[in-house]
C-alpha atoms as a PDB file:
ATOM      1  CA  UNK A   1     109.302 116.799  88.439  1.00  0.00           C
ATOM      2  CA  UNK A   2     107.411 114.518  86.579  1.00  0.00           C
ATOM      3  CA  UNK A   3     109.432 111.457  84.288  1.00  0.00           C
ATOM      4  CA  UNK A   4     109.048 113.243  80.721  1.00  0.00           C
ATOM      5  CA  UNK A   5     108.406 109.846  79.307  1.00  0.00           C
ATOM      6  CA  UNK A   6     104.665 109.576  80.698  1.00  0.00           C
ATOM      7  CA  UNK A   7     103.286 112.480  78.915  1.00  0.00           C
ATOM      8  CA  UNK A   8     101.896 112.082  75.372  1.00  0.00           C
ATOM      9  CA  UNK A   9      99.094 111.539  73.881  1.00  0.00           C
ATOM     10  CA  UNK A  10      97.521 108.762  75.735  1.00  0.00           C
ATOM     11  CA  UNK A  11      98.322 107.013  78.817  1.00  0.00           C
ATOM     12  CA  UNK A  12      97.783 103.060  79.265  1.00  0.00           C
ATOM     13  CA  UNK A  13      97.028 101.472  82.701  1.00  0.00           C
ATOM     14  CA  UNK A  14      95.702  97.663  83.603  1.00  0.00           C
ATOM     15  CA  UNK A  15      95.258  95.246  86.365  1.00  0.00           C
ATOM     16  CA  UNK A  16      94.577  91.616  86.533  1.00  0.00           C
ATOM     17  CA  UNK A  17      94.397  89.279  88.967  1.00  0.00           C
ATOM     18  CA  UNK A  18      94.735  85.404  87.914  1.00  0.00           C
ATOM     19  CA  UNK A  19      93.992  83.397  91.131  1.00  0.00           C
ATOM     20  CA  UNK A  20      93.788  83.375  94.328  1.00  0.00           C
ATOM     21  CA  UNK A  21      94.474  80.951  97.337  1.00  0.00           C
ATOM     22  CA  UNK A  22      93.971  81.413 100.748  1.00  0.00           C
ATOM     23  CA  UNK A  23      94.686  79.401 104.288  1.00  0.00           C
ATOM     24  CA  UNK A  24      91.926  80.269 106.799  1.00  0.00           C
ATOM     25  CA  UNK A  25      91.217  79.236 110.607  1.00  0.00           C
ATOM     26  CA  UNK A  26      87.434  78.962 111.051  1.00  0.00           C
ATOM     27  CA  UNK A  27      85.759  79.516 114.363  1.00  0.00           C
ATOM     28  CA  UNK A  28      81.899  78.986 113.883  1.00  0.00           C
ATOM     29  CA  UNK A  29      78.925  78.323 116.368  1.00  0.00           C
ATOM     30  CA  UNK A  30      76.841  75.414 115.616  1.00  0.00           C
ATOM     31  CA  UNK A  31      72.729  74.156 116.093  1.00  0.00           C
ATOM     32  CA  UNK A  32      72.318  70.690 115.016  1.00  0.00           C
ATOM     33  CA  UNK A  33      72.845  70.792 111.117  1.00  0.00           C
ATOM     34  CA  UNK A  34      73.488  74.374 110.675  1.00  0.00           C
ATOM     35  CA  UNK A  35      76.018  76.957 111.721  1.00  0.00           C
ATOM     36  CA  UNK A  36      77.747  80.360 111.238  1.00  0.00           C
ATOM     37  CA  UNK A  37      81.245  81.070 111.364  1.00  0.00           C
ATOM     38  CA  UNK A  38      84.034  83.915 110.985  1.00  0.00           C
ATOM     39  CA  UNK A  39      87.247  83.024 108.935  1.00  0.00           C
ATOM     40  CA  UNK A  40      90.768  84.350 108.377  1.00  0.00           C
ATOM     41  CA  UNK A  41      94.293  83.955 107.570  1.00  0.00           C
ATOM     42  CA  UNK A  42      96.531  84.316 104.785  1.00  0.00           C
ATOM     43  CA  UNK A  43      96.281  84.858 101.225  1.00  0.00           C
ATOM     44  CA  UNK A  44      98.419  84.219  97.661  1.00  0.00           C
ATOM     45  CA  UNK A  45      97.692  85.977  94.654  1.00  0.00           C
ATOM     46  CA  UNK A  46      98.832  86.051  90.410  1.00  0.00           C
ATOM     47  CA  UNK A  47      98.963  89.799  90.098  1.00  0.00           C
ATOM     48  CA  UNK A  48      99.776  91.415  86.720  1.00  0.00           C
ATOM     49  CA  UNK A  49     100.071  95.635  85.979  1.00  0.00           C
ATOM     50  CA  UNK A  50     101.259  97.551  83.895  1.00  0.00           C
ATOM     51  CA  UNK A  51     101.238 101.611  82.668  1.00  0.00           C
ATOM     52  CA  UNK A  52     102.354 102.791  79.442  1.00  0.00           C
ATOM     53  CA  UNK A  53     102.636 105.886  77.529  1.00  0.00           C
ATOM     54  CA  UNK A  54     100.682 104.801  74.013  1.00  0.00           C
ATOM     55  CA  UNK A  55     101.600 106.806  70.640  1.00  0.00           C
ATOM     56  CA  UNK A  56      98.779 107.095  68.258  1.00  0.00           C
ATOM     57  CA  UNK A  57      98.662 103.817  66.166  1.00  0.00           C
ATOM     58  CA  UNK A  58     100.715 101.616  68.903  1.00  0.00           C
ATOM     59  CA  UNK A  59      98.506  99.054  70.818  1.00  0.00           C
ATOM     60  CA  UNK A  60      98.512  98.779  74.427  1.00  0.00           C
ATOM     61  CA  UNK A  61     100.866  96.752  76.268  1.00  0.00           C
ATOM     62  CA  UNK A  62     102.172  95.734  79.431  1.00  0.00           C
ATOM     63  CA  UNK A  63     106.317  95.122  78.201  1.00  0.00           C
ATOM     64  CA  UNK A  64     108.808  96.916  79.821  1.00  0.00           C
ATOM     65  CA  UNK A  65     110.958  99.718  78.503  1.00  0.00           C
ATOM     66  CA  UNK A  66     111.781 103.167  78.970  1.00  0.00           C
ATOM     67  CA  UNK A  67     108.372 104.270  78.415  1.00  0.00           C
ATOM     68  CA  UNK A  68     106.617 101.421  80.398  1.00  0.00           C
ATOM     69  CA  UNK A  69     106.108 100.012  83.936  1.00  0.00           C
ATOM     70  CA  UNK A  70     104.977  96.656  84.184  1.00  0.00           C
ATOM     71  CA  UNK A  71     105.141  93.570  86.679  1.00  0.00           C
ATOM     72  CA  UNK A  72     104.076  90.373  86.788  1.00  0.00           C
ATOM     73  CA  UNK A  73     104.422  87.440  89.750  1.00  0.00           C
ATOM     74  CA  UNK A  74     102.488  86.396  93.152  1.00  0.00           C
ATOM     75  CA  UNK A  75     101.937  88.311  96.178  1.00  0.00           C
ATOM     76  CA  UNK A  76     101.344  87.287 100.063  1.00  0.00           C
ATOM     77  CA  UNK A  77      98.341  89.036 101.511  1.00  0.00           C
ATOM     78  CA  UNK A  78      95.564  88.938 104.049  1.00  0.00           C
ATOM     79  CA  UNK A  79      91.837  87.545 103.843  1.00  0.00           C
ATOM     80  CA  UNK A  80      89.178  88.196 106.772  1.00  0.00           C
ATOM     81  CA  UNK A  81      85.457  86.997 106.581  1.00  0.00           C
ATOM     82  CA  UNK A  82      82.009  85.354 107.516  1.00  0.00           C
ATOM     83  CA  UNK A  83      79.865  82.395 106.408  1.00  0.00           C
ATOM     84  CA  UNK A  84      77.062  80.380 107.719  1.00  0.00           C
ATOM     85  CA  UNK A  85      77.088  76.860 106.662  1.00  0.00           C
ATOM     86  CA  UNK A  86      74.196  74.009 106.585  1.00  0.00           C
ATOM     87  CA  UNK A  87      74.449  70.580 106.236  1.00  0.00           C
ATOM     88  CA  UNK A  88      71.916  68.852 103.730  1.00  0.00           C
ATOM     89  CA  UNK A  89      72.790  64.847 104.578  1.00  0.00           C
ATOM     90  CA  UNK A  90      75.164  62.917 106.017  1.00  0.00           C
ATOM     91  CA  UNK A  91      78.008  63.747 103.139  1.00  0.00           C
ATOM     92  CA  UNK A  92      76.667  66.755 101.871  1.00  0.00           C
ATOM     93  CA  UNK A  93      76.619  70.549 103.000  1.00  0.00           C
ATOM     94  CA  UNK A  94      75.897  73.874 101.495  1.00  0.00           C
ATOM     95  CA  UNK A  95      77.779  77.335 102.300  1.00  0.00           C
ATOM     96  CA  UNK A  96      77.441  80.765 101.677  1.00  0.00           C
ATOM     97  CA  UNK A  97      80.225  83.157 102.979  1.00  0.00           C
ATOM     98  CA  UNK A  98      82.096  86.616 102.325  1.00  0.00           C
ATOM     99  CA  UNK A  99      85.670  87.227 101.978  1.00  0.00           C
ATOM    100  CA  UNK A 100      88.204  90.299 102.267  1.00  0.00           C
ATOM    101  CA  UNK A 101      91.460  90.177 100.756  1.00  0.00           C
ATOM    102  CA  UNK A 102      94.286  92.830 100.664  1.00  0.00           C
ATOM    103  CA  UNK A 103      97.579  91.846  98.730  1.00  0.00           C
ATOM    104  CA  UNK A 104     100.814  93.158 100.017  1.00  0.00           C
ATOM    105  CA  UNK A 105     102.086  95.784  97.632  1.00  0.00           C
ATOM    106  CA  UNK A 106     104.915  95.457  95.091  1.00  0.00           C
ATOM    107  CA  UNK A 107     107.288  98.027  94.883  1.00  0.00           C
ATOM    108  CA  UNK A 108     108.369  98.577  91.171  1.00  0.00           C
ATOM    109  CA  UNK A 109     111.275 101.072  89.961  1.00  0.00           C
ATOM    110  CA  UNK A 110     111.333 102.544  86.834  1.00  0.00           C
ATOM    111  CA  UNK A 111     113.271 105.039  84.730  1.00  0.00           C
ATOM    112  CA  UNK A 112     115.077 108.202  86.808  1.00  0.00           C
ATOM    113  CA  UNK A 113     114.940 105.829  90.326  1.00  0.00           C
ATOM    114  CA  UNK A 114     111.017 106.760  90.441  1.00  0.00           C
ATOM    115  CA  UNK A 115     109.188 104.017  92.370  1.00  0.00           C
ATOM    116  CA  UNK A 116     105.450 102.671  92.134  1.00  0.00           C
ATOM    117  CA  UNK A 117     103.524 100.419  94.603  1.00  0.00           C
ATOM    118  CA  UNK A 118     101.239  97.955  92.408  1.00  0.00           C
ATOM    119  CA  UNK A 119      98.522  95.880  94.625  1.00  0.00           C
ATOM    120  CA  UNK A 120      95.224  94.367  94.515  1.00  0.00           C
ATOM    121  CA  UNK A 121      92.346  94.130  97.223  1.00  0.00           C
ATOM    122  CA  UNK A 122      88.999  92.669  96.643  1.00  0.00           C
ATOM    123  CA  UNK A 123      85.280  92.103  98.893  1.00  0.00           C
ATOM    124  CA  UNK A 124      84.299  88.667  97.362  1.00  0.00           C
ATOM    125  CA  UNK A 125      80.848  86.367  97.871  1.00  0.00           C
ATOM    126  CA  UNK A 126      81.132  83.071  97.339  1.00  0.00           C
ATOM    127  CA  UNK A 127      78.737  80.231  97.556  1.00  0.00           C
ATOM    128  CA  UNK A 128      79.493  76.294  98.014  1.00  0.00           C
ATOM    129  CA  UNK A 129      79.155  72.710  98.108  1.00  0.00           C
ATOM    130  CA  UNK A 130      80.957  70.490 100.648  1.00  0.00           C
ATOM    131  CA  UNK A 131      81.100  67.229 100.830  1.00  0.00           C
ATOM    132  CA  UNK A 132      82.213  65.540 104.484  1.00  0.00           C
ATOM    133  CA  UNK A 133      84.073  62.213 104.252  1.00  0.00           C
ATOM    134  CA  UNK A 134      83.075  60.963 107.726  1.00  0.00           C
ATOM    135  CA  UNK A 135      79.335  60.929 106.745  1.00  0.00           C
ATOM    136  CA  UNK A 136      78.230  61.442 110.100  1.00  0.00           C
ATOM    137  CA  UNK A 137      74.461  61.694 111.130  1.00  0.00           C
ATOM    138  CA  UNK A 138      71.763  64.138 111.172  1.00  0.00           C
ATOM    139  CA  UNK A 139      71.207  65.706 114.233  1.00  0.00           C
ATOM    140  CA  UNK A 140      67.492  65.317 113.877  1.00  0.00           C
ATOM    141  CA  UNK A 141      68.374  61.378 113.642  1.00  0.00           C
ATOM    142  CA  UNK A 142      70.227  61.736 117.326  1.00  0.00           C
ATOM    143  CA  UNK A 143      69.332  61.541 120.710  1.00  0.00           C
ATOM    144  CA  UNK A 144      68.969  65.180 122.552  1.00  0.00           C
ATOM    145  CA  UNK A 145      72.649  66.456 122.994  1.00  0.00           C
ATOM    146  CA  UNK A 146      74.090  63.834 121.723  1.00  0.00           C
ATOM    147  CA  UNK A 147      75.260  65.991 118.373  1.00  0.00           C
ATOM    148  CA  UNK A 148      78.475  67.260 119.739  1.00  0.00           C
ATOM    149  CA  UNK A 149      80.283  65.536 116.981  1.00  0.00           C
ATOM    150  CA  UNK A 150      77.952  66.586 113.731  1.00  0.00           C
ATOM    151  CA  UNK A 151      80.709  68.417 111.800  1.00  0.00           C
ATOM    152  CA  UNK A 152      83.865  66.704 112.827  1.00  0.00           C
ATOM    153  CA  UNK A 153      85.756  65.208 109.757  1.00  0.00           C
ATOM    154  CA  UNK A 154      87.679  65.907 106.459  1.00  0.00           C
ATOM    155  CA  UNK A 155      85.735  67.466 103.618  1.00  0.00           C
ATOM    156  CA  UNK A 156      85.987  69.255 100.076  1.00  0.00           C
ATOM    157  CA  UNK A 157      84.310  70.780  97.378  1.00  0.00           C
ATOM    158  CA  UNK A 158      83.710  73.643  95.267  1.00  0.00           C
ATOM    159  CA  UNK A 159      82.663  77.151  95.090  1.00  0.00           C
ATOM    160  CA  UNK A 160      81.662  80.229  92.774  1.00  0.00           C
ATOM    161  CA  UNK A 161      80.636  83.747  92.914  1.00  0.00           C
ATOM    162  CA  UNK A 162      81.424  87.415  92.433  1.00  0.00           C
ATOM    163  CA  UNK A 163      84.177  89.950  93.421  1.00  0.00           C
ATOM    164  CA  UNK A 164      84.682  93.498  93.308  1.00  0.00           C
ATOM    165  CA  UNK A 165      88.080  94.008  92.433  1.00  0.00           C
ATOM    166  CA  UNK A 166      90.181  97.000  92.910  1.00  0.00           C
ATOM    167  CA  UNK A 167      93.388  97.245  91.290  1.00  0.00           C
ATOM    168  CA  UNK A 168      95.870  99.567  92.609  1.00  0.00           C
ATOM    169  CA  UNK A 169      98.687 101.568  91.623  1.00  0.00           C
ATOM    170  CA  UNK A 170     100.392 104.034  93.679  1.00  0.00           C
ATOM    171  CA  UNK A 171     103.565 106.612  92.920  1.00  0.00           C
ATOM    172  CA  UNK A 172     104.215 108.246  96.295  1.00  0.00           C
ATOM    173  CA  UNK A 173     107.232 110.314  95.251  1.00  0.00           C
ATOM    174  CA  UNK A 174     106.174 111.980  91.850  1.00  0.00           C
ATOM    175  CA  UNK A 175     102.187 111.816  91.374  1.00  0.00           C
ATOM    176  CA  UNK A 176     102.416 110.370  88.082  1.00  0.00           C
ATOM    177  CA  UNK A 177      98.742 109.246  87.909  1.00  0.00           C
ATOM    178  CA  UNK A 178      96.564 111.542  89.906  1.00  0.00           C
ATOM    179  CA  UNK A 179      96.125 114.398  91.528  1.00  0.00           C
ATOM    180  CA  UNK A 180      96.144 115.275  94.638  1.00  0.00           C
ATOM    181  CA  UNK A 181      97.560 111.561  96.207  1.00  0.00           C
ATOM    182  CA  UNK A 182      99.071 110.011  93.329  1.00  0.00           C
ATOM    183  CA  UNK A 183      96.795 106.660  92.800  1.00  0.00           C
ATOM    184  CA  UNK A 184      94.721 105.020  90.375  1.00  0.00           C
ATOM    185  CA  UNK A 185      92.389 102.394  91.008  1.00  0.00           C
ATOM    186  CA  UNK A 186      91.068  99.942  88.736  1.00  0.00           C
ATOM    187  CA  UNK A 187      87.694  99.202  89.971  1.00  0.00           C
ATOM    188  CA  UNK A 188      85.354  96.627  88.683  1.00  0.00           C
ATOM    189  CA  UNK A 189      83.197  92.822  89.162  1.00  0.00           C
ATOM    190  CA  UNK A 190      84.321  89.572  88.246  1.00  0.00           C
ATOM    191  CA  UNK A 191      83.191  86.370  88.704  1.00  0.00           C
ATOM    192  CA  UNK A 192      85.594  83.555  90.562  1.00  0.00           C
ATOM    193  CA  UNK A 193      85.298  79.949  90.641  1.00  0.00           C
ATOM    194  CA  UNK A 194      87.246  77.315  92.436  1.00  0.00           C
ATOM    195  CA  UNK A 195      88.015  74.665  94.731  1.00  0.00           C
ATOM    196  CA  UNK A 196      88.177  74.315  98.587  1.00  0.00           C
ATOM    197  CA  UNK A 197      89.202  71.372 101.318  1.00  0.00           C
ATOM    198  CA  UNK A 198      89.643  71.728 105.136  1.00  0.00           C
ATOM    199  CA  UNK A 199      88.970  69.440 108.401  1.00  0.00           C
ATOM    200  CA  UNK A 200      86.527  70.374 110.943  1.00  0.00           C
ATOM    201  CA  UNK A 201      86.495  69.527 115.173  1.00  0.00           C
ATOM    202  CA  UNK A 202      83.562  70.035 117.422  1.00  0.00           C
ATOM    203  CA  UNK A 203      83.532  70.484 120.779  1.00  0.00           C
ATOM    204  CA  UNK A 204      79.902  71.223 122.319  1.00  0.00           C
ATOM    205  CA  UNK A 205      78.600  73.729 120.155  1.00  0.00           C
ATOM    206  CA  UNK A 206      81.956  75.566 118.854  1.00  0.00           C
ATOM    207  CA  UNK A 207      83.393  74.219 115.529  1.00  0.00           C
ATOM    208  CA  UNK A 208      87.275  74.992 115.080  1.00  0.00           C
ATOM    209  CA  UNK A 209      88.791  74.420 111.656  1.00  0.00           C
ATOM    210  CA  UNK A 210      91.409  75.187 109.093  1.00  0.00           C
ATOM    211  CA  UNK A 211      89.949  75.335 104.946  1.00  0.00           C
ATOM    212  CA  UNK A 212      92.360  76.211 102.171  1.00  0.00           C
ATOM    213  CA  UNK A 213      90.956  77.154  98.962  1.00  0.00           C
ATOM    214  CA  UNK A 214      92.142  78.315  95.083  1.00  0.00           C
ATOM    215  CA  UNK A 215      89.993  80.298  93.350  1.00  0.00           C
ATOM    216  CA  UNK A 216      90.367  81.564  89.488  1.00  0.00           C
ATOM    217  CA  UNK A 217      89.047  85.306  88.663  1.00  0.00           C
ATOM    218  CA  UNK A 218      88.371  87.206  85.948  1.00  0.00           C
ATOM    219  CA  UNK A 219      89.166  90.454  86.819  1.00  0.00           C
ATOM    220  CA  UNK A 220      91.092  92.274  84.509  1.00  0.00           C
ATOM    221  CA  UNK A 221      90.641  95.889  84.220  1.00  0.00           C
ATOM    222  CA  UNK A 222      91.832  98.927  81.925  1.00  0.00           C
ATOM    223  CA  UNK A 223      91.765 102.465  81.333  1.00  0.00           C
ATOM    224  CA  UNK A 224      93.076 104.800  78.820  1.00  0.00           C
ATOM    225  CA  UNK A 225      93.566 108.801  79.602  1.00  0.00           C
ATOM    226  CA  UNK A 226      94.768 111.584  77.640  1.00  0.00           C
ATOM    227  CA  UNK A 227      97.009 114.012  79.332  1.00  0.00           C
ATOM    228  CA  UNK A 228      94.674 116.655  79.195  1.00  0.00           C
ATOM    229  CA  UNK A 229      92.482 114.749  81.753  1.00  0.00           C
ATOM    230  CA  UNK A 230      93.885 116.351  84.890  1.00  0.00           C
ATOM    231  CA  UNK A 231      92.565 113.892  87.132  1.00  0.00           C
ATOM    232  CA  UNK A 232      95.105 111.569  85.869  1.00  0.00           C
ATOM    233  CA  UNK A 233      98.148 113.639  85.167  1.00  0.00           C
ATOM    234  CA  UNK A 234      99.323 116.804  87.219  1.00  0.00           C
ATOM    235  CA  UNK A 235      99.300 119.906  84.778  1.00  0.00           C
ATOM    236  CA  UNK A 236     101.970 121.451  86.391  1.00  0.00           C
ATOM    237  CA  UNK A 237     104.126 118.820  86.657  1.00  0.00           C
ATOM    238  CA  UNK A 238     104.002 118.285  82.507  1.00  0.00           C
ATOM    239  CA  UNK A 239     104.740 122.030  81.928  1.00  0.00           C
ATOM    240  CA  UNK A 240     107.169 122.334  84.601  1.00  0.00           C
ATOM    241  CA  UNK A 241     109.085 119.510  82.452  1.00  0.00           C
END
C-alpha cells in the first residue's frame, strides 16, 4: 500500500534542469557555402527533483526527510538531431538546428524501501553563430569543383533558443503520483543559451565532424495537488492505509 507519509493536505513536486552538455558526431551534405546535417551522441545534464508532502503554512521544499524525496547531481544521457548550416564569409557561419535529449534515469529510495525513477528529456531549437579559424574561401570565389575543402577547420561560437522540457518522475512499485502508471511529468518551455566548438573535414561533398557544446536552461517546473485530486494520488491506496 501506499507510504502513509505522502497523503495530507497538499502534495509538492518540481523539476529543474541547470545545464546541459553534449558530444555529437556530425555527418552533413554540403553545396558550396551551405549545408545540412544530422547530429548525435552523448549528453550530461544538472538535474534537480524533489516531492514533498506540504502541511498548511510550511513552504515548499526539496530537503530530504521522512516526508520528502529529493535528489540532486548530473546524469549521462542521449541527444539525436538535425541542422542545416550556411556560411556568411570566410570566418563566419550561421546555424539553425534541433536537438533530442533523454537523460538516463536516477533511481531514488525513500522511506519503507519504496523506489522512484527521477529523469529529464527535452525537444530543443537552437540557433547559432560560428566562427571558422581557417578562414577559408567562398565557394563563389573558387574555380568549379575546386570547393572540396570549404568547411574544413576548427571553429566556435555561440547559440540560443527554446526547449520544451519534460520533467519526469516515476514510482513503478507503489503509484504514488498517478493513476493508472504511476508518473508525473513536469511539462513546460524554457529558453537555453550557450556555447559550442567542434572541427570540421570535407571530403567531396560529405562533411564529417565532432561539436561539443554547454548550454544553460531555465527550466524549472512545479506543481502542487491536493489529495483529493485523483489523478495524482490513488484513492484506494490512501484509504486502504
Amino acid at each position: 500500500s501506499m507510504d502513509r507519509e505522502f497523503y495530507g493536505d497538499d502534495y509538492y513536486v518540481k523539476a529543474e534542469i541547470d545545464w546541459l552538455a553534449t558530444l555529437r558526431g556530425r555527418l552533413g551534405l554540403t553545396a558550396g557555402n551551405a549545408m545540412a546535417y544530422v547530429t548525435g551522441g552523448l549528453a550530461i545534464a544538472r538535474l534537480n527533483h524533489c516531492g514533498n508532502y506540504k502541511e498548511d503554512g510550511n513552504p515548499t521544499s526539496c530537503s530530504i526527510d521522512d516526508r520528502n524525496i529529493a535528489w540532486d547531481g548530473v546524469l549521462p544521457g542521449l541527444v539525436a538531431g538535425a541542422g542545416v548550416e550556411a556560411r556568411l564569409s570566410p570566418h563566419w557561419s550561421l546555424k539553425g538546428e534541433y536537438l533530442f535529449v533523454q537523460m538516463d534515469a536516477e533511481n531514488v529510495v525513500y522511506w519503507r524501501d519504496q523506489d522512484i525513477e527521477l529523469s529529464n528529456r527535452s525537444h530543443q531549437l537552437r540557433v547559432g553563430v560560428n566562427y571558422h579559424f581557417s578562414g577559408l574561401p567562398m565557394a563563389d570565389e573558387l574555380a568549379v569543383g575546386a570547393g572540396s575543402g570549404l568547411w574544413n577547420g576548427f571553429y566556435g561560437g555561440v547559440h540560443g533558443g527554446i526547449g520544451a522540457f519534460t520533467g519526469l518522475a516515476v514510482d513503478w512499485d507503489h503509484q504514488v503520483f498517478s493513476n493508472p502508471d504511476g508518473d508525473i511529468d513536469l511539462n513546460d518551455f524554457a529558453a537555453l543559451a550557450g556555447v559550442q566548438a567542434g572541427t570540421n573535414y570535407q571530403i567531396g561533398n560529405v562533411i564529417y565532424g565532432v561539436e561539443g557544446d554547454w548550454s544553460w536552461t531555465g527550466f524549472s517546473m512545479d506543481r502542487t495537488f491536493g489529495t483529493s485530486d485523483d489523478t495524482f494520488l490513488d484513492e484506494e491506496y490512501v484509504k486502504a492505509e
